[in-house]
Each structure stands twice: as structure tokens, then as C-alpha cells.
PDB file of N, CA and C in Angstrom:
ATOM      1  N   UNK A   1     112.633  98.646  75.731  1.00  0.00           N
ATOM      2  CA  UNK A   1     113.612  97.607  75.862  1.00  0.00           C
ATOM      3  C   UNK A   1     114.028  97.148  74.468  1.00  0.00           C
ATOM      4  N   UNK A   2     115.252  96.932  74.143  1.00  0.00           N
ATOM      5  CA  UNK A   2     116.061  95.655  73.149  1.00  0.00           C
ATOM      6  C   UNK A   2     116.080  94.698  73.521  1.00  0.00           C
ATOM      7  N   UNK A   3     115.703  93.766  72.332  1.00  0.00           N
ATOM      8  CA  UNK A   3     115.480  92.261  72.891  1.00  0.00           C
ATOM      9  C   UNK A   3     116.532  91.549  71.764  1.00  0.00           C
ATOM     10  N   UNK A   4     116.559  90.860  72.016  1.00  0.00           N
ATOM     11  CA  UNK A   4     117.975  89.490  71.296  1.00  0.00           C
ATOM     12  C   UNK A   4     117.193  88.233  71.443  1.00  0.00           C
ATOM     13  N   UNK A   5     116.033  88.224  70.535  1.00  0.00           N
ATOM     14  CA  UNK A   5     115.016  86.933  70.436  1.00  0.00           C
ATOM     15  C   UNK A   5     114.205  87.694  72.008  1.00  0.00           C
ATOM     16  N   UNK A   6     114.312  86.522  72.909  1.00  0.00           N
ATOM     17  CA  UNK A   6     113.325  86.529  73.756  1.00  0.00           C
ATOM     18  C   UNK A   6     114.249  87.511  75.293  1.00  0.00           C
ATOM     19  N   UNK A   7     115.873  87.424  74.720  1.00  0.00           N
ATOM     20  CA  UNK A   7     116.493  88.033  76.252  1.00  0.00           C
ATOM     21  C   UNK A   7     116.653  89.859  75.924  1.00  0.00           C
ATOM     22  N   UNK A   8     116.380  90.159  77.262  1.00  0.00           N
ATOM     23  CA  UNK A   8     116.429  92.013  76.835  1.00  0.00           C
ATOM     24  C   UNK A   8     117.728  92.366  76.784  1.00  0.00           C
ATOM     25  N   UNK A   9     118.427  92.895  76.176  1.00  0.00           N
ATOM     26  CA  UNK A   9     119.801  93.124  75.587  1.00  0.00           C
ATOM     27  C   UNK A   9     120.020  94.697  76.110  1.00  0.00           C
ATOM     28  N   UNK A  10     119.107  95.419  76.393  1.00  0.00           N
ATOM     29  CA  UNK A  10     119.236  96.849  77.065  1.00  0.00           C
ATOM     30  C   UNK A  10     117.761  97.467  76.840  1.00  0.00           C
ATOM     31  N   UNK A  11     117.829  98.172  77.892  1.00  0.00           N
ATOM     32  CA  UNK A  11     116.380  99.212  78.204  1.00  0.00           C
ATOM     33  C   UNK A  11     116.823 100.497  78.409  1.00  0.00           C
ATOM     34  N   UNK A  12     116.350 101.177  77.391  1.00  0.00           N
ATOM     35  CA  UNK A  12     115.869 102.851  76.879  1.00  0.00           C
ATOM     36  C   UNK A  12     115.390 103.468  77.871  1.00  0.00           C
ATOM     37  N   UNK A  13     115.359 104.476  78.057  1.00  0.00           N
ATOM     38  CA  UNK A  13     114.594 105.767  79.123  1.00  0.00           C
ATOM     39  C   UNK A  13     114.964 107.240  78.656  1.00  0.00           C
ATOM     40  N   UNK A  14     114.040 107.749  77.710  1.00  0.00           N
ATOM     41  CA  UNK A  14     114.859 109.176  77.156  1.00  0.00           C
ATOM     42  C   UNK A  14     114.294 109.858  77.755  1.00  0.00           C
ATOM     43  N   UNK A  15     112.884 109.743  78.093  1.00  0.00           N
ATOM     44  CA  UNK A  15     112.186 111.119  78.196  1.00  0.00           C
ATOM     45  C   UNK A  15     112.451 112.315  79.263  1.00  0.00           C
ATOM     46  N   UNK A  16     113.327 111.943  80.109  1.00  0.00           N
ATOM     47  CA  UNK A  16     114.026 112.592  80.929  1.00  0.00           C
ATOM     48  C   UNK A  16     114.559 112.544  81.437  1.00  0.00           C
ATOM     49  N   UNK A  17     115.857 112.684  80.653  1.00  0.00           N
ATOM     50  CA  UNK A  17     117.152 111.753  80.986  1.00  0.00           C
ATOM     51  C   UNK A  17     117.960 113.385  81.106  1.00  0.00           C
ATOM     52  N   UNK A  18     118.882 112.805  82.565  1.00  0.00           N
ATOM     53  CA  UNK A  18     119.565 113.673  83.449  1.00  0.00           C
ATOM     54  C   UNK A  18     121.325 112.612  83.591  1.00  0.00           C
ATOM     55  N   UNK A  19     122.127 113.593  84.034  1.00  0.00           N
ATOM     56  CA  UNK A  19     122.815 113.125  84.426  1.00  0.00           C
ATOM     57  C   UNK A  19     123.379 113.173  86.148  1.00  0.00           C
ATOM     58  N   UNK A  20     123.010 111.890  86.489  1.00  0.00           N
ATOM     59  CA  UNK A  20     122.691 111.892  87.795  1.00  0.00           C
ATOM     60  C   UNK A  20     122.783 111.411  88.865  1.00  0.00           C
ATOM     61  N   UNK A  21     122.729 111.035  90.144  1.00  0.00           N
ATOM     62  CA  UNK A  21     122.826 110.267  90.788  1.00  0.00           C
ATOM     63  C   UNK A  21     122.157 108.719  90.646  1.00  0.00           C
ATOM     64  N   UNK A  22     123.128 107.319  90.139  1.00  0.00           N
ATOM     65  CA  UNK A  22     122.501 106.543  89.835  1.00  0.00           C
ATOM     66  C   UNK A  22     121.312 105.875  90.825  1.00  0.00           C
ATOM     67  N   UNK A  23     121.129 106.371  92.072  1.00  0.00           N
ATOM     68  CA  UNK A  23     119.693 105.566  92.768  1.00  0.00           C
ATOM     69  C   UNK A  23     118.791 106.483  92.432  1.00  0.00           C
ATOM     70  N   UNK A  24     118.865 107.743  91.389  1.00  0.00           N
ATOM     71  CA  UNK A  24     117.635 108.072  90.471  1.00  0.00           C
ATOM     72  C   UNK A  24     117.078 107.633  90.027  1.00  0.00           C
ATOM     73  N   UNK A  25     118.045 106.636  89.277  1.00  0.00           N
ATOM     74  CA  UNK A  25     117.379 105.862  88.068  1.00  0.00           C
ATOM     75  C   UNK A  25     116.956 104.444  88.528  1.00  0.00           C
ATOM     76  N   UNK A  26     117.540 103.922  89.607  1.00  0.00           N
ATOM     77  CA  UNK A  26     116.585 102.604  90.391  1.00  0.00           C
ATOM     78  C   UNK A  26     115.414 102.987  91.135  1.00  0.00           C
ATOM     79  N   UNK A  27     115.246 104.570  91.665  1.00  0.00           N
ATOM     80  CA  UNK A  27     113.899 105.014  92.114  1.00  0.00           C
ATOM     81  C   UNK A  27     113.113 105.078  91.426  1.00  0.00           C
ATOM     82  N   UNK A  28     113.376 105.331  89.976  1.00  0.00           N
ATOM     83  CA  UNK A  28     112.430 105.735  88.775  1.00  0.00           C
ATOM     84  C   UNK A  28     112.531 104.428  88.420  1.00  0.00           C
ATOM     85  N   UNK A  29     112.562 103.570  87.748  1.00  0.00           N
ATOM     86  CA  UNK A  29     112.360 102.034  87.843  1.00  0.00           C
ATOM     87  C   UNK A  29     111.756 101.641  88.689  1.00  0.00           C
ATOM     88  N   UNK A  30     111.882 101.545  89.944  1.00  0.00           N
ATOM     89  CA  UNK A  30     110.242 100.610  90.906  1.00  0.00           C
ATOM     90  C   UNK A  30     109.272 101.775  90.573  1.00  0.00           C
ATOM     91  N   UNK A  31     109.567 103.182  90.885  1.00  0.00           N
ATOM     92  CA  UNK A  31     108.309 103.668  90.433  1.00  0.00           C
ATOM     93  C   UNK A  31     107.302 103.433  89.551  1.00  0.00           C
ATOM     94  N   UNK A  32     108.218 103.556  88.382  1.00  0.00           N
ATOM     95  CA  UNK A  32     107.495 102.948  87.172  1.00  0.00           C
ATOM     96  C   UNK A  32     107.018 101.385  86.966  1.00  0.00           C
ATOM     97  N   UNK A  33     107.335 100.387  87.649  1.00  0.00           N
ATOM     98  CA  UNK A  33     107.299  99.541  88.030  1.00  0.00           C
ATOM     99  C   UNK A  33     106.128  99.454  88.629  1.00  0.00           C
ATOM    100  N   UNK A  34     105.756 100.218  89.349  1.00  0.00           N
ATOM    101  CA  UNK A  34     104.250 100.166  90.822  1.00  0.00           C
ATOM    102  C   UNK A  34     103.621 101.003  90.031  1.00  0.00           C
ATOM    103  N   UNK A  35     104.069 101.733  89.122  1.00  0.00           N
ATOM    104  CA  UNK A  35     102.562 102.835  88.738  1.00  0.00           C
ATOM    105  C   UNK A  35     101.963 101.542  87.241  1.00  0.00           C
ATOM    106  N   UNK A  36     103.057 101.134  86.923  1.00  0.00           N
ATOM    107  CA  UNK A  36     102.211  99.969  85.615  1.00  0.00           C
ATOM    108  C   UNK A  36     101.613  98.970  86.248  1.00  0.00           C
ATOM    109  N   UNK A  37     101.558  98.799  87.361  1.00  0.00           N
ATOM    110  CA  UNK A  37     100.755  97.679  88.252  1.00  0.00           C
ATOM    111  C   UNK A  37      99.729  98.319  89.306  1.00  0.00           C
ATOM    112  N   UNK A  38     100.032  98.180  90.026  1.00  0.00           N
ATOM    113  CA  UNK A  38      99.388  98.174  91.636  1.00  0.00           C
ATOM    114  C   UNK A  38      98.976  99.759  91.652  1.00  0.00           C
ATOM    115  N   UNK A  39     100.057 100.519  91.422  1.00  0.00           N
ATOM    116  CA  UNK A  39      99.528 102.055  91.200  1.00  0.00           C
ATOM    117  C   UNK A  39      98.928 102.310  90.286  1.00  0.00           C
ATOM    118  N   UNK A  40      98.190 101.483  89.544  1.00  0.00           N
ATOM    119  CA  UNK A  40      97.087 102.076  88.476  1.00  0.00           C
ATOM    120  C   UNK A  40      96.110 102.587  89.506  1.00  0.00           C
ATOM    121  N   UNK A  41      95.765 103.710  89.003  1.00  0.00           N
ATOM    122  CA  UNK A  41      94.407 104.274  89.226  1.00  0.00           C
ATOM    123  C   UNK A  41      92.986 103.667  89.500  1.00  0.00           C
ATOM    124  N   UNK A  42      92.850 102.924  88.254  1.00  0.00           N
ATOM    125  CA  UNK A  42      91.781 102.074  87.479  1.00  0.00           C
ATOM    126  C   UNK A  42      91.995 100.627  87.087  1.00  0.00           C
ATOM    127  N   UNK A  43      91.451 100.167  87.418  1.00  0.00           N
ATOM    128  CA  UNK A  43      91.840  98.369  87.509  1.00  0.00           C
ATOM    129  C   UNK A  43      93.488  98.087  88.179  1.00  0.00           C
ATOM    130  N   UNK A  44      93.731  98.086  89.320  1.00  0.00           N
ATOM    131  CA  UNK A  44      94.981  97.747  89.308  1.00  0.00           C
ATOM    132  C   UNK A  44      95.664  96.482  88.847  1.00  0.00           C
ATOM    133  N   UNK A  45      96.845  96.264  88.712  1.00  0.00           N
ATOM    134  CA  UNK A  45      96.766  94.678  88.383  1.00  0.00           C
ATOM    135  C   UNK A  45      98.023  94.229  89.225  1.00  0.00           C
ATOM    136  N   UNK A  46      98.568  92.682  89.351  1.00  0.00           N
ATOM    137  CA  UNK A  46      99.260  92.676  90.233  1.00  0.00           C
ATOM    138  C   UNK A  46     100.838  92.541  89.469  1.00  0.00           C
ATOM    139  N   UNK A  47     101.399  92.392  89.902  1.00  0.00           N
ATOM    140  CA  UNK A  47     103.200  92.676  89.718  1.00  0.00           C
ATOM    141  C   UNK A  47     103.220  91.242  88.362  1.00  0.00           C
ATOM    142  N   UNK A  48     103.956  91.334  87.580  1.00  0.00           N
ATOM    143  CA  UNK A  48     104.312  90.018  86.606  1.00  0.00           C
ATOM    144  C   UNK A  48     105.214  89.155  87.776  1.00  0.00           C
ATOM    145  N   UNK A  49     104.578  88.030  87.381  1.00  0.00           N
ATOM    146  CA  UNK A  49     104.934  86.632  88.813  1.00  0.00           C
ATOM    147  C   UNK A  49     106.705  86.660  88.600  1.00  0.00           C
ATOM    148  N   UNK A  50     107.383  86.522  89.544  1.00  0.00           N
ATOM    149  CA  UNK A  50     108.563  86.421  89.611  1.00  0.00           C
ATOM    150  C   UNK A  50     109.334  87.393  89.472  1.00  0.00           C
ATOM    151  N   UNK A  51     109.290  88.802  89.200  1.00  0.00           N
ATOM    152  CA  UNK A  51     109.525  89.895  89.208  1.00  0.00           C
ATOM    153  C   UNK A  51     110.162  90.310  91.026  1.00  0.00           C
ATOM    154  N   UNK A  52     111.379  90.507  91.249  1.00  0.00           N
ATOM    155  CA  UNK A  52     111.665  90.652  92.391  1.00  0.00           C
ATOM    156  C   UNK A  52     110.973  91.795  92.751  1.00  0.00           C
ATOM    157  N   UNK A  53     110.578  92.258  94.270  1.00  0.00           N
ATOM    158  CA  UNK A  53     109.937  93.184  95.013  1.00  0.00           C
ATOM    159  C   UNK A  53     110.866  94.314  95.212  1.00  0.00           C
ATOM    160  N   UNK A  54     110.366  95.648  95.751  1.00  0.00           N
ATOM    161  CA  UNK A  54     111.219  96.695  95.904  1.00  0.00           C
ATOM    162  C   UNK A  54     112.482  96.281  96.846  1.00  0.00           C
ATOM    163  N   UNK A  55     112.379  95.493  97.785  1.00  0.00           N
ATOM    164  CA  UNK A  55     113.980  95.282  98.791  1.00  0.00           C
ATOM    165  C   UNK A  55     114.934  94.515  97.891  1.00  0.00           C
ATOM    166  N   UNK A  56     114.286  93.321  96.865  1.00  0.00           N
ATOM    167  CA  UNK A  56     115.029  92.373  96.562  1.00  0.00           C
ATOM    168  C   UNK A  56     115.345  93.231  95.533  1.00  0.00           C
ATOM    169  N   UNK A  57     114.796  93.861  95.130  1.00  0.00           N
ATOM    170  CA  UNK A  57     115.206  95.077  93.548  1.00  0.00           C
ATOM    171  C   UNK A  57     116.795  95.332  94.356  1.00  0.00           C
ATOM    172  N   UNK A  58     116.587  96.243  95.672  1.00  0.00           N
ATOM    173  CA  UNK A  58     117.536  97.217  95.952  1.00  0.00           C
ATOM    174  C   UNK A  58     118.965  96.286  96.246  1.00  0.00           C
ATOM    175  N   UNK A  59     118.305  95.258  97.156  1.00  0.00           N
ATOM    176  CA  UNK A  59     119.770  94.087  97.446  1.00  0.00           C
ATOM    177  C   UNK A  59     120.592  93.724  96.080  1.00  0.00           C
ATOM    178  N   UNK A  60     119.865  93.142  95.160  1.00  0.00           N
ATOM    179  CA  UNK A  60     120.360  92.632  93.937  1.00  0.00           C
ATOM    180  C   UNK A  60     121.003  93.886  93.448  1.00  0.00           C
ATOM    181  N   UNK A  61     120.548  95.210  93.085  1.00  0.00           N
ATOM    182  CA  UNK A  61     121.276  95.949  92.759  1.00  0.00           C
ATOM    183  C   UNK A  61     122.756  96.546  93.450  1.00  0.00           C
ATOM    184  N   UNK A  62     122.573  96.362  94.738  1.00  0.00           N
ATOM    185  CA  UNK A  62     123.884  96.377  95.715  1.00  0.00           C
ATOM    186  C   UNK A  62     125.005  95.465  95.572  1.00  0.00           C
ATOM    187  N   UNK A  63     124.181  94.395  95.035  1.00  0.00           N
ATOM    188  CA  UNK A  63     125.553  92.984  94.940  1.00  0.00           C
ATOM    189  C   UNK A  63     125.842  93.625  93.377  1.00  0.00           C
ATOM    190  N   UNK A  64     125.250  93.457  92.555  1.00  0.00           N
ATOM    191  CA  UNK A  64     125.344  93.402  91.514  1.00  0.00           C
ATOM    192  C   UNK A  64     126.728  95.085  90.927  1.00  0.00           C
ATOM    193  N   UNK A  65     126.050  96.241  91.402  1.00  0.00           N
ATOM    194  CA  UNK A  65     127.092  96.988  91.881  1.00  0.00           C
ATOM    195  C   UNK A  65     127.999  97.062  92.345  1.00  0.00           C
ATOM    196  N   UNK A  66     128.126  96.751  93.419  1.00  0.00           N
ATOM    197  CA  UNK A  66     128.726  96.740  94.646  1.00  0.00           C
ATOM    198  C   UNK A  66     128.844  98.142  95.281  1.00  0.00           C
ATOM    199  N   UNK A  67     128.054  98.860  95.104  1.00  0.00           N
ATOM    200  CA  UNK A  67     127.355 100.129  95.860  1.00  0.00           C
ATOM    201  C   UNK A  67     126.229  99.906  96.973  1.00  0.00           C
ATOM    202  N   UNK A  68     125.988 100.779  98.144  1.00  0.00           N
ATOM    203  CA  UNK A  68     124.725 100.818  99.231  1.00  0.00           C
ATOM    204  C   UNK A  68     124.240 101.424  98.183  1.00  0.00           C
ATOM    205  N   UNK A  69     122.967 101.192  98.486  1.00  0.00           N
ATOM    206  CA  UNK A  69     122.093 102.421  98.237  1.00  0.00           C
ATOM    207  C   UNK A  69     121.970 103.486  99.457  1.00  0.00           C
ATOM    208  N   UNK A  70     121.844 104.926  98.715  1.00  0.00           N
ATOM    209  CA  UNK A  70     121.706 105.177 100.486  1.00  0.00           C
ATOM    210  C   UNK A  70     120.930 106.970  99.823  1.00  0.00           C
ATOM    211  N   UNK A  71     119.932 107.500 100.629  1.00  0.00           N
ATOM    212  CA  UNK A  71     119.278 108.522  99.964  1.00  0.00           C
ATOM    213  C   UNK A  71     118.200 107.521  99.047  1.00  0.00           C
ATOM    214  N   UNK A  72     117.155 106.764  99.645  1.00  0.00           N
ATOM    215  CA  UNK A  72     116.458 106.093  98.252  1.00  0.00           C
ATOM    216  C   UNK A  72     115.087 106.661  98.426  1.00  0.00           C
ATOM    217  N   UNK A  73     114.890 106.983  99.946  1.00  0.00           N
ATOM    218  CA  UNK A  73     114.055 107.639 100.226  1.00  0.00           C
ATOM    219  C   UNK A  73     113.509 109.078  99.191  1.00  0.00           C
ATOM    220  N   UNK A  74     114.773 109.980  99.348  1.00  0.00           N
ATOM    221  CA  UNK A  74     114.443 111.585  98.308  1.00  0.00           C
ATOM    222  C   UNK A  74     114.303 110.832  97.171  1.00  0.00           C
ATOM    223  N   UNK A  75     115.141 109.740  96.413  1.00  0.00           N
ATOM    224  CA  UNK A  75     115.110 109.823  95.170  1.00  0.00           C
ATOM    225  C   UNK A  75     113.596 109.143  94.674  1.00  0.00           C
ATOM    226  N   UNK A  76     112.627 108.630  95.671  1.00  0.00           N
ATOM    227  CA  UNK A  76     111.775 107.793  95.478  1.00  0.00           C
ATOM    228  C   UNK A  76     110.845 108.619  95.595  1.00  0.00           C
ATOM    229  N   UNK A  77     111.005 109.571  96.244  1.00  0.00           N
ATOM    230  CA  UNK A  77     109.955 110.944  96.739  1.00  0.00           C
ATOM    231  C   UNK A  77     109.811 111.643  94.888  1.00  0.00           C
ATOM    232  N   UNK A  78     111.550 111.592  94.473  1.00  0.00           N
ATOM    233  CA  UNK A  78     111.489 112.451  93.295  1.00  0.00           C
ATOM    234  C   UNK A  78     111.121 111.740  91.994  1.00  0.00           C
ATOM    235  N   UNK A  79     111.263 110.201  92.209  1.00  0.00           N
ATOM    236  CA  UNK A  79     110.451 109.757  90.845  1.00  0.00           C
ATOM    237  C   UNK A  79     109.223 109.555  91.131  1.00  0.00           C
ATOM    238  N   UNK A  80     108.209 109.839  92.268  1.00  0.00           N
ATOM    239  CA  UNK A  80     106.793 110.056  91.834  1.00  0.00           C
ATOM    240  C   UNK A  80     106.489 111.383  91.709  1.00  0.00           C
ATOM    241  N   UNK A  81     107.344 112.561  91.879  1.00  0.00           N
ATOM    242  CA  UNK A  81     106.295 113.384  91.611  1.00  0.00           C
ATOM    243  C   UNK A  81     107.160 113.442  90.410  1.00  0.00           C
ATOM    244  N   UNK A  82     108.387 113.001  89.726  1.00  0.00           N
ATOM    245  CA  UNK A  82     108.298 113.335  88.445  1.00  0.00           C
ATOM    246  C   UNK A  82     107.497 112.585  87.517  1.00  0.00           C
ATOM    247  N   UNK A  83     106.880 111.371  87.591  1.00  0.00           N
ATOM    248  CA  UNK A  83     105.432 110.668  86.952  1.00  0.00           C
ATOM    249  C   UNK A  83     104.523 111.684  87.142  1.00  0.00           C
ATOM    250  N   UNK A  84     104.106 112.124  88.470  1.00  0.00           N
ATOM    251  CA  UNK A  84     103.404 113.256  88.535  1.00  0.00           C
ATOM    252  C   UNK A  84     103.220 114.143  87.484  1.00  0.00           C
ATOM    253  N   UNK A  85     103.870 115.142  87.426  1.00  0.00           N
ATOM    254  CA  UNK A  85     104.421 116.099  86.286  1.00  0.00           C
ATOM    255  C   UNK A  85     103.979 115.574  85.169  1.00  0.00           C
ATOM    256  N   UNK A  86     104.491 114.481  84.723  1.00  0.00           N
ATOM    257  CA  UNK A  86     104.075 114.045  83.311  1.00  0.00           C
ATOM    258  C   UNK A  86     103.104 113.984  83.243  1.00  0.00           C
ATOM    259  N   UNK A  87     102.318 112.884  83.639  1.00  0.00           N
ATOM    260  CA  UNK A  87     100.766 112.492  83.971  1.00  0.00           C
ATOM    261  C   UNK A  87     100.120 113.733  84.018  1.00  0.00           C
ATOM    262  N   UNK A  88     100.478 114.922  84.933  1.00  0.00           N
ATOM    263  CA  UNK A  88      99.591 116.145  84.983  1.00  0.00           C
ATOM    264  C   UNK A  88      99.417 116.546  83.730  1.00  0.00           C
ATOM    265  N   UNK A  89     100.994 117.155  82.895  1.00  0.00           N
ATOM    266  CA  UNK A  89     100.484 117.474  81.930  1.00  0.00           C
ATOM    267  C   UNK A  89      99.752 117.152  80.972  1.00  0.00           C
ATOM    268  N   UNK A  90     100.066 115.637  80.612  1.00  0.00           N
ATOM    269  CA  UNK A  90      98.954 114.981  79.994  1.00  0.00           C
ATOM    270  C   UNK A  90      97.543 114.834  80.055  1.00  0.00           C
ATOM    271  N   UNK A  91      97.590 115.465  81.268  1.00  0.00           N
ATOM    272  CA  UNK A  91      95.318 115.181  81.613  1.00  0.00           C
ATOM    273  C   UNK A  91      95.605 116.946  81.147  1.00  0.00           C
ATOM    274  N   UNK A  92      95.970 117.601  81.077  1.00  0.00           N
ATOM    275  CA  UNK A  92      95.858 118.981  80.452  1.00  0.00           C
ATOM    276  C   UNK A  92      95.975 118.773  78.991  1.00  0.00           C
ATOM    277  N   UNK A  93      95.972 117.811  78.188  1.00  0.00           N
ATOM    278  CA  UNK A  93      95.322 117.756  76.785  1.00  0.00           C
ATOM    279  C   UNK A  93      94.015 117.275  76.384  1.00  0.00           C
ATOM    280  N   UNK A  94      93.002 118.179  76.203  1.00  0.00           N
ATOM    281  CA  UNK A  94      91.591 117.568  75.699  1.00  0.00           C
ATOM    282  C   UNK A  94      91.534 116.628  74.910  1.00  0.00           C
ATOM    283  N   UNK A  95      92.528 116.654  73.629  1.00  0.00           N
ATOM    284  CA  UNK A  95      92.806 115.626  73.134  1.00  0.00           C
ATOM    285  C   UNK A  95      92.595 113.897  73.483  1.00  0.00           C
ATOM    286  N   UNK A  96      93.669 113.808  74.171  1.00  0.00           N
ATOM    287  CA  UNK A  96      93.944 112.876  75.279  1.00  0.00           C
ATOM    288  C   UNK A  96      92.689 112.538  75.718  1.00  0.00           C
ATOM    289  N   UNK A  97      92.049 113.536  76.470  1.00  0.00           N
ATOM    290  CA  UNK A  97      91.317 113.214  77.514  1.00  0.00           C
ATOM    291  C   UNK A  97      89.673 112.908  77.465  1.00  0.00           C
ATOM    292  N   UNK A  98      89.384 113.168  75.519  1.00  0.00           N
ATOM    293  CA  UNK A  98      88.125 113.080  74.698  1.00  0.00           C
ATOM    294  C   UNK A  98      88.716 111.675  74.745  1.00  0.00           C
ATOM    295  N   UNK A  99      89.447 111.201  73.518  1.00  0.00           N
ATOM    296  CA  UNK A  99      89.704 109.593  73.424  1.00  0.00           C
ATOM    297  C   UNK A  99      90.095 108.794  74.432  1.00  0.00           C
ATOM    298  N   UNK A 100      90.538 109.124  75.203  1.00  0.00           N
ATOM    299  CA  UNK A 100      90.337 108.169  76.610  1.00  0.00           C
ATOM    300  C   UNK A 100      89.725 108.154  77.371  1.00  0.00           C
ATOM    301  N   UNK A 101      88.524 109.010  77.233  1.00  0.00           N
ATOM    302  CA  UNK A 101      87.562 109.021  78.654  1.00  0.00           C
ATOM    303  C   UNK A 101      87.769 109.147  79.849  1.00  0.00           C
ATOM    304  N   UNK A 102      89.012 109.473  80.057  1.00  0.00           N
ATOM    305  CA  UNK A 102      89.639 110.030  81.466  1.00  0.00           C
ATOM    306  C   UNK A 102      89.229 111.465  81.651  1.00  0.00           C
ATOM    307  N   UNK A 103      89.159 111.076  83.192  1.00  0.00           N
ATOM    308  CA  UNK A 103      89.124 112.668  83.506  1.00  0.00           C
ATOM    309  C   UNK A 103      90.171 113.246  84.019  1.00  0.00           C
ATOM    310  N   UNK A 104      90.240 114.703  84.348  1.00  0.00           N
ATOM    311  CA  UNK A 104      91.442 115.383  85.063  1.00  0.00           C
ATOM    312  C   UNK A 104      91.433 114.791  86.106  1.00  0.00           C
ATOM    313  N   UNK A 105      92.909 114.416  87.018  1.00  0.00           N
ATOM    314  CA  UNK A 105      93.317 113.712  88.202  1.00  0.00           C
ATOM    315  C   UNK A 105      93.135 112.503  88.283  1.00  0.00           C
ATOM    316  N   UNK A 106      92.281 111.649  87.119  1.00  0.00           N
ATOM    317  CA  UNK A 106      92.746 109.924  87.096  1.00  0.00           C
ATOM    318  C   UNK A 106      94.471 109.775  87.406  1.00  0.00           C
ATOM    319  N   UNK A 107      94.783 110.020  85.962  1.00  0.00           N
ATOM    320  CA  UNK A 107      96.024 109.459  86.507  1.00  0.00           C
ATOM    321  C   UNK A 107      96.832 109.927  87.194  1.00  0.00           C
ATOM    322  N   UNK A 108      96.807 110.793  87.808  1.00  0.00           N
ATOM    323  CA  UNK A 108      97.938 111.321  89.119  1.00  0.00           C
ATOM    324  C   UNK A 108      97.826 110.913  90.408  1.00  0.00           C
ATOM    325  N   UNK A 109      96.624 110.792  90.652  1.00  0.00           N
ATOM    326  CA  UNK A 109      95.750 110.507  92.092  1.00  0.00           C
ATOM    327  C   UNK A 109      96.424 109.139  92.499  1.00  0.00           C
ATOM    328  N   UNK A 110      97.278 108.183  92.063  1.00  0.00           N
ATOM    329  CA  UNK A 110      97.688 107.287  92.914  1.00  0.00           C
ATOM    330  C   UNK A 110      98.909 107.809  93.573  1.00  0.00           C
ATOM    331  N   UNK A 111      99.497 108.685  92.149  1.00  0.00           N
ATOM    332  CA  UNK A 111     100.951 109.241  92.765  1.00  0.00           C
ATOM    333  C   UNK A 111     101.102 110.209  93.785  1.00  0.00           C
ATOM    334  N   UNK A 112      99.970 111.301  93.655  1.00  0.00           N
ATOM    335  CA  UNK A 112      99.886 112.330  95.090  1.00  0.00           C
ATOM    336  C   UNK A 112      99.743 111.490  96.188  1.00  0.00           C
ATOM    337  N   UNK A 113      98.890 110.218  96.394  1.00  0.00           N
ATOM    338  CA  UNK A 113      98.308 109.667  97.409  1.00  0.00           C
ATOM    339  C   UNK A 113      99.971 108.647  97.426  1.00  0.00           C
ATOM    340  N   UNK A 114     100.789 108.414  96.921  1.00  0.00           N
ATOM    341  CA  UNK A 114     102.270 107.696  97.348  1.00  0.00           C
ATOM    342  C   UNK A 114     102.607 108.649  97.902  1.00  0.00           C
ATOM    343  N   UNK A 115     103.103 109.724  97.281  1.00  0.00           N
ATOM    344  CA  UNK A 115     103.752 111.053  97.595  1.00  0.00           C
ATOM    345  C   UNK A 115     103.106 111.256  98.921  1.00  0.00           C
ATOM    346  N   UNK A 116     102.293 111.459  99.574  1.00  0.00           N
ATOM    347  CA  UNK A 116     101.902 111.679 101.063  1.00  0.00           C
ATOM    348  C   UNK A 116     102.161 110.833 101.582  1.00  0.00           C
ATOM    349  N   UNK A 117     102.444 109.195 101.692  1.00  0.00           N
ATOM    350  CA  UNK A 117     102.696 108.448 102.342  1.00  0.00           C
ATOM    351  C   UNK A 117     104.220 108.550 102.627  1.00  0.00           C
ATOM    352  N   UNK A 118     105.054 108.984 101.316  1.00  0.00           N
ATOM    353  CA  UNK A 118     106.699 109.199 101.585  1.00  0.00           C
ATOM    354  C   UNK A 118     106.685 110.433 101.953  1.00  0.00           C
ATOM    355  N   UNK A 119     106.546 111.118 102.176  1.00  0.00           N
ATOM    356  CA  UNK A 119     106.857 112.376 102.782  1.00  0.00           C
ATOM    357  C   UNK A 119     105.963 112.940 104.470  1.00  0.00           C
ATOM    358  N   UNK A 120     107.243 112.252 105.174  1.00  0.00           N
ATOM    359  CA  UNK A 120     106.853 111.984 106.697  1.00  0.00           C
ATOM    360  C   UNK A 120     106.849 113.148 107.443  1.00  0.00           C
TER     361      UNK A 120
END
């Protein structure tokens, strides 16, 4: 994020940046959103207080647009297993995985276990 003192002025996302259907990028946002909280692996923690929830995310973004969302389902399917992916490769560096004391499948194991719950 860019900040302007204390207000965020714009938020960054390179690492895999597509050009795309924009409820990609609001799927990948709560994702990322639930995997820095509640989808931790290891200590979960709870949401920062006042932070709207996934419906009020999607409404506000509808007014605020003035687009439905519609397909949030696939795109929500496709930003956990693309955390997936990342996360995998990352427990495939010893590196990594000496200084953090993690083992292989810490950090993915919340996202396979979402990923089975969305995929009905």
C-alpha cells in the first residue's frame, strides 16, 4: 500500500498481475484477506475490527462500481489455489524452511482444506 500520512492513497499487487476479469482481483483480495487472518495455519488471528466481511466487501464494491458481481464463485476457487501455488513453491525452499521452522504443507493446508469446501 501508499499511504498519504495515515490515508492509503493506492495498493500495489505485482506478483501476478494479469490482465483480467476485475472479480479476480476482489477474489484475490478477501483471499488474501482470510489467509492473513483466520486462514493462518498456525495461530490464527481474527479479522482487524471494522474491516467489512466478505458480503459487505462484495455489496460495497457493487455500489461503488456499479457492476454485479457475478462468477465469484470460479474466481474465489482461483485465488486460493493461486496462494496455493505460491505457498507450495515456497515450502520447496530449504532455505525458507531451515529459518522458519516450517515444515512442508504448513502453509498450504488451510488453502487445500478452503479449496475442498468451494469446490462442490
Amino acid at each position: 500500500m501508499i499511504f498519504d500520512g495515515l490515508n492509503v492513497i493506492a495498493a500495489l499487487d505485482w506478483e501476478m498481475a494479469v490482465i483480467g476479469d476485475p472479480i479476480a482481483d476482489l477474489a484475490w483480495y478477501l483471499h488474501v484477506d482470510w489467509a492473513s487472518s483466520e486462514g493462518r495455519p498456525t495461530a490464527p488471528t481474527p479479522r482487524l475490527s471494522g474491516l467489512p466481511g466478505k458480503k459487505e466487501t462484495i455489496a460495497k464494491y457493487e455500489v461503488l462500481t456499479g457492476r454485479k458481481v457475478s462468477n465469484f464463485d470460479y474466481y474465489d476457487v482461483l485465488a486460493a489455489y493461486r496462494l496455493a501455488v505460491i505457498y507450495t513453491r515456497i515450502e520447496q525452499d530449504e532455505t525458507y524452511l531451515n529459518r522458519s521452522g516450517n515444515s512442508k504443507g504448513l502453509l498450504t493446508t488451510t488453502h487445500f482444506e478452503k479449496l475442498k469446501g468451494l469446490i462442490r
